[in-house]
PDB file of N, CA and C in Angstrom:
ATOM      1  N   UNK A   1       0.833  -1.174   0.000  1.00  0.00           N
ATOM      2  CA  UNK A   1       0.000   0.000   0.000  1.00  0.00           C
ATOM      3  C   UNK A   1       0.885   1.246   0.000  1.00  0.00           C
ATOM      4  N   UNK A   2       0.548   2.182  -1.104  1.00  0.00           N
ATOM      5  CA  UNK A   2       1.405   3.301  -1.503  1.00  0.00           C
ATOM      6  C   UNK A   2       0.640   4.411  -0.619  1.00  0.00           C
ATOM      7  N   UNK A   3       1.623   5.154   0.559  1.00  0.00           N
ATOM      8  CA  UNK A   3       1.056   6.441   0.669  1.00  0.00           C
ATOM      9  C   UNK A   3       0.768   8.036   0.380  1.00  0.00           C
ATOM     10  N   UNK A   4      -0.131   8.248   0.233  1.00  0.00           N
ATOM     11  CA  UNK A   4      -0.369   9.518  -0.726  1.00  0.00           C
ATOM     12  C   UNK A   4       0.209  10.669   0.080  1.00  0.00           C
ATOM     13  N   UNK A   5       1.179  11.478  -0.434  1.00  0.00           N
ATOM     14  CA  UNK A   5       2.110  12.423  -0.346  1.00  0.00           C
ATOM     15  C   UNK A   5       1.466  13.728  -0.414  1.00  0.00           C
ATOM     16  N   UNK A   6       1.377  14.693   0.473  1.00  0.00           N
ATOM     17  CA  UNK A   6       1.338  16.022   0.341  1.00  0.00           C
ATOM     18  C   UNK A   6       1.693  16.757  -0.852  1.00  0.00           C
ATOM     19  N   UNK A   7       1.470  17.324  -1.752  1.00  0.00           N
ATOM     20  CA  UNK A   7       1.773  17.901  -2.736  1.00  0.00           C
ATOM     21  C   UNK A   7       1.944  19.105  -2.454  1.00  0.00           C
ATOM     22  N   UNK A   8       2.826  19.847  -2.793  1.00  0.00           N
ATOM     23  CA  UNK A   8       3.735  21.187  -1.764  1.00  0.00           C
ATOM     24  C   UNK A   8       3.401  22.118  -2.391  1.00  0.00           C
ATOM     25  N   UNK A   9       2.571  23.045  -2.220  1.00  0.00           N
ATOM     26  CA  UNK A   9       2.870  24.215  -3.016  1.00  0.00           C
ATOM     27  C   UNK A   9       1.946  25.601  -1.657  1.00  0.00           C
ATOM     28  N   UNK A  10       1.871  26.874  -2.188  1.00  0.00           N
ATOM     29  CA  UNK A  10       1.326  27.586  -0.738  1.00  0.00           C
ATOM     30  C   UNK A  10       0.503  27.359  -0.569  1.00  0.00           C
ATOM     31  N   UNK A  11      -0.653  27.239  -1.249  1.00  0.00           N
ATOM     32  CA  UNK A  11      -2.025  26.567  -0.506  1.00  0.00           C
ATOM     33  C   UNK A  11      -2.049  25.232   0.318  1.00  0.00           C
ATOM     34  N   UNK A  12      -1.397  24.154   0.040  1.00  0.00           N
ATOM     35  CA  UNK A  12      -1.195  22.921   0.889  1.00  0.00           C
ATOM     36  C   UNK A  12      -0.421  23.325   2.220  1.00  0.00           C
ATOM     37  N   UNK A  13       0.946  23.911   2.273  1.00  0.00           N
ATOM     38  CA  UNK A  13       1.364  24.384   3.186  1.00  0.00           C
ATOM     39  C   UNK A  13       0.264  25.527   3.902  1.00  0.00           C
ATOM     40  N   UNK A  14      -0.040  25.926   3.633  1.00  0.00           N
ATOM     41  CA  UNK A  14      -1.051  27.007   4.080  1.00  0.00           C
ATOM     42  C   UNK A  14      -1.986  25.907   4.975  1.00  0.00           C
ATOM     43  N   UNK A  15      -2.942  24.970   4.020  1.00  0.00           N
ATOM     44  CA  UNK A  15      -3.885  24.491   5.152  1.00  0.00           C
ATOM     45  C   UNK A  15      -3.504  23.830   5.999  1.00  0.00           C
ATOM     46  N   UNK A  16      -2.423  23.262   5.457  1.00  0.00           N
ATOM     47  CA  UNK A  16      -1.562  21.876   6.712  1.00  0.00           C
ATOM     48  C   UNK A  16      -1.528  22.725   8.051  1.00  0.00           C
ATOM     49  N   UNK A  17      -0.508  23.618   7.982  1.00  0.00           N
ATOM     50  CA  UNK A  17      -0.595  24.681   9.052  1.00  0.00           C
ATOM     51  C   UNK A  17      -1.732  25.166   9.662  1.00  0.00           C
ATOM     52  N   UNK A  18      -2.655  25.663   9.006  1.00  0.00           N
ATOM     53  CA  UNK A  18      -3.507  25.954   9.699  1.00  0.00           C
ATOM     54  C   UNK A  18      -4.148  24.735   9.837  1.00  0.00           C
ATOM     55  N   UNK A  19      -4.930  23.557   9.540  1.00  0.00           N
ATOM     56  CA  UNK A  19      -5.166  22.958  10.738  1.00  0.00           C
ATOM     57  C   UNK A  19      -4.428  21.897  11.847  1.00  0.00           C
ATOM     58  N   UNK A  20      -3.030  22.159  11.273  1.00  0.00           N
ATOM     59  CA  UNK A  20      -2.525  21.540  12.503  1.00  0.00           C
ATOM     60  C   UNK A  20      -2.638  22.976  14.097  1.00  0.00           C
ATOM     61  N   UNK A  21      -2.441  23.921  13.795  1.00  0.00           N
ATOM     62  CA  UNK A  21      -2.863  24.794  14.589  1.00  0.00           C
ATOM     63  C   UNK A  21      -4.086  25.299  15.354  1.00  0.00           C
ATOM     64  N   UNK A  22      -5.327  24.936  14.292  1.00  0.00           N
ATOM     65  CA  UNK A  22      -6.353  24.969  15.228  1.00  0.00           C
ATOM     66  C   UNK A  22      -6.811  22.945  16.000  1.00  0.00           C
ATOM     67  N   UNK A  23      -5.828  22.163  15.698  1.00  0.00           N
ATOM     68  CA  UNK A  23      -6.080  20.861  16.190  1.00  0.00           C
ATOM     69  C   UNK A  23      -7.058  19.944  15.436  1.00  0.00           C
ATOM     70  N   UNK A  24      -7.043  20.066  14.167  1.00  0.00           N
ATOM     71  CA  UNK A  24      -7.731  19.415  13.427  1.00  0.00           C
ATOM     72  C   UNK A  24      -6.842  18.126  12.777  1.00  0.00           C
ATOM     73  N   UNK A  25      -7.941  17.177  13.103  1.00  0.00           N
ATOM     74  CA  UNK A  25      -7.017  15.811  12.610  1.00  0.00           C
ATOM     75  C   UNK A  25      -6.573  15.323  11.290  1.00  0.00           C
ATOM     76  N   UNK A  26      -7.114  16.417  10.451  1.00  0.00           N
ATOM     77  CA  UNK A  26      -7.211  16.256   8.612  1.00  0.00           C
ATOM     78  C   UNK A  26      -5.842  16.991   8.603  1.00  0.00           C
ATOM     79  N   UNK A  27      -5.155  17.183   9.429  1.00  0.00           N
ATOM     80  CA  UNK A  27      -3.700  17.892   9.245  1.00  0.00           C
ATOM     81  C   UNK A  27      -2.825  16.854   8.415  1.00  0.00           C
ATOM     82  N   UNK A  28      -3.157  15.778   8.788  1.00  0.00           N
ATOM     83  CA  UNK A  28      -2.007  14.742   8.731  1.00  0.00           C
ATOM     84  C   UNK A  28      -2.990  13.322   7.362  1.00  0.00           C
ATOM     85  N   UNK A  29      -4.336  14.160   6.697  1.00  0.00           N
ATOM     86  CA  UNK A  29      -4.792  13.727   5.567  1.00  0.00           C
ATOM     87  C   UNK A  29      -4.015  14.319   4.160  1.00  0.00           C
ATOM     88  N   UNK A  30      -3.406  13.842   3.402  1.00  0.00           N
ATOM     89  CA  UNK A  30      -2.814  14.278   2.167  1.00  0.00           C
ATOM     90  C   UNK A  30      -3.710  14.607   1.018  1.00  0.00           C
ATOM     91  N   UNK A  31      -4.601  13.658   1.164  1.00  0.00           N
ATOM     92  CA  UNK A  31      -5.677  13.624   0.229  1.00  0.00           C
ATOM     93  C   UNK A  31      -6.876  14.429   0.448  1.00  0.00           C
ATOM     94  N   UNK A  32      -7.037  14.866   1.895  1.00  0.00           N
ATOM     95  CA  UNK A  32      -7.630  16.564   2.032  1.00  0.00           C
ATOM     96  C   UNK A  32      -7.004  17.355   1.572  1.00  0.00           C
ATOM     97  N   UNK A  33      -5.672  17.434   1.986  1.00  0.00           N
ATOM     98  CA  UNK A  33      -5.096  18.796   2.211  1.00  0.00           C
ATOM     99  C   UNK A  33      -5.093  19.250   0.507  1.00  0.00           C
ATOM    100  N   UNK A  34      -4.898  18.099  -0.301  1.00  0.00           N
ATOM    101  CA  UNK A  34      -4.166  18.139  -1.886  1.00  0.00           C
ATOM    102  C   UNK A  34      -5.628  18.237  -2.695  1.00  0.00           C
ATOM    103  N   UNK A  35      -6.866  18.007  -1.973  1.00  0.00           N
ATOM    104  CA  UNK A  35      -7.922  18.374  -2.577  1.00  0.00           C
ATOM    105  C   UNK A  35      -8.257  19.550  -2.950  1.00  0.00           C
ATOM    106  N   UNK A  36      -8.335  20.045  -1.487  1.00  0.00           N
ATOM    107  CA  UNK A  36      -8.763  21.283  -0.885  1.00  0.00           C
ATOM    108  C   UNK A  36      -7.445  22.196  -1.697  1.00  0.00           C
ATOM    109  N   UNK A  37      -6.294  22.393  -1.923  1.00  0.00           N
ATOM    110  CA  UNK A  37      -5.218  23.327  -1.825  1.00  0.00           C
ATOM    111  C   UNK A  37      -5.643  23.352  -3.650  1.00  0.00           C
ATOM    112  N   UNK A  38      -5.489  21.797  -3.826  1.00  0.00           N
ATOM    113  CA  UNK A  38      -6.098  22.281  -5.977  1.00  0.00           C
ATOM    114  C   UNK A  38      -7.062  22.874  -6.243  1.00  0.00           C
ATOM    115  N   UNK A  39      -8.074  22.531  -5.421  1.00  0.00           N
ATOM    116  CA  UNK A  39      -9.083  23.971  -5.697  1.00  0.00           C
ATOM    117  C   UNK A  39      -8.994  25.010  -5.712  1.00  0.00           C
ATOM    118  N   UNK A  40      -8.529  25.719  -4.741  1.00  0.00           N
ATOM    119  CA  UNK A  40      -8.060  26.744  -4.626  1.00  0.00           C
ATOM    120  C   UNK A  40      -6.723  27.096  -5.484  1.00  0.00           C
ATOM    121  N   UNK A  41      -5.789  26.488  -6.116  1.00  0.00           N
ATOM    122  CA  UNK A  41      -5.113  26.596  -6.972  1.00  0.00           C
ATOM    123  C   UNK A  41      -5.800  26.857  -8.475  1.00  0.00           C
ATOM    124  N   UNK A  42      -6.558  26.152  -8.568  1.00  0.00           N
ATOM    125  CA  UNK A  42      -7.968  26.411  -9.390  1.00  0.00           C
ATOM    126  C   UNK A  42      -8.306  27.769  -9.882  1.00  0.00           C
ATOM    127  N   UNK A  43      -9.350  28.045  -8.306  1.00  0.00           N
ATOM    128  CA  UNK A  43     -10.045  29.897  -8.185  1.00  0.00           C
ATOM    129  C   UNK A  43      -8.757  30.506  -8.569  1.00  0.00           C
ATOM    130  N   UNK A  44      -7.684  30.652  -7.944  1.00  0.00           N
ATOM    131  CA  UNK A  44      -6.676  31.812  -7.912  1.00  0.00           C
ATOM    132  C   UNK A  44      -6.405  31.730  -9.446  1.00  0.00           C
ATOM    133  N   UNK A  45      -6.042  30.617 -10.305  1.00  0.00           N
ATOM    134  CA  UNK A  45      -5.780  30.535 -11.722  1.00  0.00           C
ATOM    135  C   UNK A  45      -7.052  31.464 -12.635  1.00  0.00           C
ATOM    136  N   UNK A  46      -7.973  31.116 -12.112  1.00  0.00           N
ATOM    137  CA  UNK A  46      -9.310  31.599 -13.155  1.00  0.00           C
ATOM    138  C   UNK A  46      -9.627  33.057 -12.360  1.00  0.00           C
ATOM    139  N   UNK A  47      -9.204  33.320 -11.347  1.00  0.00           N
ATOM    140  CA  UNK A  47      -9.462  34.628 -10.885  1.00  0.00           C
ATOM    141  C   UNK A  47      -8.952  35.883 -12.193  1.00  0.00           C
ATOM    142  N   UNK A  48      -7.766  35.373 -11.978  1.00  0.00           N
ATOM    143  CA  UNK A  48      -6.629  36.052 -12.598  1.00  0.00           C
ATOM    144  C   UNK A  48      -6.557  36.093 -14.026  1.00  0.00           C
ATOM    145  N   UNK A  49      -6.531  34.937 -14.652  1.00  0.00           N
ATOM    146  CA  UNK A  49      -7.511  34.853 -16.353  1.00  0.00           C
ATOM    147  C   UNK A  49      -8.373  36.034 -16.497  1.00  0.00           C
ATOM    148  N   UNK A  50      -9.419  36.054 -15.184  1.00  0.00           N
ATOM    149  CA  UNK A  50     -10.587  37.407 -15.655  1.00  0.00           C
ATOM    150  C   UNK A  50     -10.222  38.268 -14.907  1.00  0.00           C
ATOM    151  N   UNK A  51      -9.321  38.753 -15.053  1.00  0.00           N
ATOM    152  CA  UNK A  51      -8.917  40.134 -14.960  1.00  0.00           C
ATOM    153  C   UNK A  51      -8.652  40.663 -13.457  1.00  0.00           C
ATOM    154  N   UNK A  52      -9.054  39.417 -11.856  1.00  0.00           N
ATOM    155  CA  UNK A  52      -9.001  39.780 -10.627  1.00  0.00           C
ATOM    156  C   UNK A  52      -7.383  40.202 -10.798  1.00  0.00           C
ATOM    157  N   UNK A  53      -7.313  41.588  -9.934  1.00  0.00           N
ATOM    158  CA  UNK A  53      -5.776  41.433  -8.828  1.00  0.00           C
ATOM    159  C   UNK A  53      -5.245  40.583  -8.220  1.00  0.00           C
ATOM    160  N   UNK A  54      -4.424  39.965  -7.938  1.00  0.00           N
ATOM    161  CA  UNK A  54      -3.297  38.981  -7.595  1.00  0.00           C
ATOM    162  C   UNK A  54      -4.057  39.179  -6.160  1.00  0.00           C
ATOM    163  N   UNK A  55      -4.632  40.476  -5.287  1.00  0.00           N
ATOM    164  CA  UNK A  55      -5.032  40.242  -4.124  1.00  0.00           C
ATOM    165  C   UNK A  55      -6.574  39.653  -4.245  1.00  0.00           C
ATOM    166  N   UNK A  56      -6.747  40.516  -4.795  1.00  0.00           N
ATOM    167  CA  UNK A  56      -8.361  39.748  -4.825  1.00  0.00           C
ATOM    168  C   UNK A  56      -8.346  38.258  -5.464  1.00  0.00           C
ATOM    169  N   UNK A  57      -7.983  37.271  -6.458  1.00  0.00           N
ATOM    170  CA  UNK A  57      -7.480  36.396  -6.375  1.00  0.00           C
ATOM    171  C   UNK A  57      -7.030  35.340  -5.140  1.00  0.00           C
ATOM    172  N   UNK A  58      -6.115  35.907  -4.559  1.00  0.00           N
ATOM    173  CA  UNK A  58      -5.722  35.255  -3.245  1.00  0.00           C
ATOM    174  C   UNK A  58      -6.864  35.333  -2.070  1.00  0.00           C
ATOM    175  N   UNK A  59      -8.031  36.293  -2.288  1.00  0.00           N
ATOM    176  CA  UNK A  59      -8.667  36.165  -1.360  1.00  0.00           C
ATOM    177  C   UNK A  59      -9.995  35.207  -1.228  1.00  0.00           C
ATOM    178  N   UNK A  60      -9.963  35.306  -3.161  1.00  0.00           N
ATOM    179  CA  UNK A  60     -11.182  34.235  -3.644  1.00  0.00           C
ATOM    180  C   UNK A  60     -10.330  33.351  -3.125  1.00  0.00           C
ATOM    181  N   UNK A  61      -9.545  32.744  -3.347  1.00  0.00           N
ATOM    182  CA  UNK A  61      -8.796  31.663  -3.906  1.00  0.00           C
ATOM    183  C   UNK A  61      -8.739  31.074  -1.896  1.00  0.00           C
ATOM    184  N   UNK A  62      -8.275  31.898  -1.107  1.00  0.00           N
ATOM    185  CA  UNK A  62      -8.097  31.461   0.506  1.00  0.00           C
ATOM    186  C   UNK A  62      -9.502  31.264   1.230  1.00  0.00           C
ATOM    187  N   UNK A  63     -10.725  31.536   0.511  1.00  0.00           N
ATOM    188  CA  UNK A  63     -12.122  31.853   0.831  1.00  0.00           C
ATOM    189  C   UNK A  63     -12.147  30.272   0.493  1.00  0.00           C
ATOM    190  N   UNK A  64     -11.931  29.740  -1.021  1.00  0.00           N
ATOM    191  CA  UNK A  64     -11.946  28.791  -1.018  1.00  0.00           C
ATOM    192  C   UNK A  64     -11.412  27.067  -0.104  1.00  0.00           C
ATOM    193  N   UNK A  65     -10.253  27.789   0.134  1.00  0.00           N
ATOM    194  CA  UNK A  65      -8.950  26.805   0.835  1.00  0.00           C
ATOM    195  C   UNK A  65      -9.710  26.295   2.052  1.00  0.00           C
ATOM    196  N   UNK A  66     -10.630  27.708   2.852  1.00  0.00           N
ATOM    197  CA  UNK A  66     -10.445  27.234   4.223  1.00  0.00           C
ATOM    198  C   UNK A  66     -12.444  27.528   4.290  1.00  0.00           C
ATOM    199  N   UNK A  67     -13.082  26.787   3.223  1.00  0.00           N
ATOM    200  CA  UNK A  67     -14.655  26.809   2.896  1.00  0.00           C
ATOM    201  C   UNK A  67     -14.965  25.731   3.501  1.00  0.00           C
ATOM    202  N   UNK A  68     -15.690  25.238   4.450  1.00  0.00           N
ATOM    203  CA  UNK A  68     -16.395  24.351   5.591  1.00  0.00           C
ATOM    204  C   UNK A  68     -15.084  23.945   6.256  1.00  0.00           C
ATOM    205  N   UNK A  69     -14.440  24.470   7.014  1.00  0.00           N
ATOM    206  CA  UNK A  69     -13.129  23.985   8.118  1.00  0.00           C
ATOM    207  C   UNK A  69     -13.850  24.619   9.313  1.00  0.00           C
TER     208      UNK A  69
END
């Protein structure tokens, strides 16, 4: 049995952290964290296509990351 690896980029680091900080046990799920962080890799991509700011972007895009936590 192969285990599924964190895929690194700032949104994954981003949620890992935050829920290992508020004590959430999906800290140490790869296959949350790499769900949740591509989505939001996602919004921030298509933000930015239509014309959002790099901030507004990041804010869709972190709205997304941390949406039912």
């Amino acid at each position: 049995m192969s285990k599924i690896r964190i895929e690194f980029s700032y949104f994954s680091l981003y949620l890992k952290g935050h829920l290992q900080d508020i004590g959430d046990s999906r800290a140490d799920d790869a296959e949350f964290i790499n769900e949740y962080s591509e989505r939001a890799e996602v919004e921030w991509e298509e933000c930015r296509r239509n014309g959002l700011t790099v901030d507004q972007a990041q804010e869709r895009a972190m709205s997304v990351l941390t949406s039912g936590l």
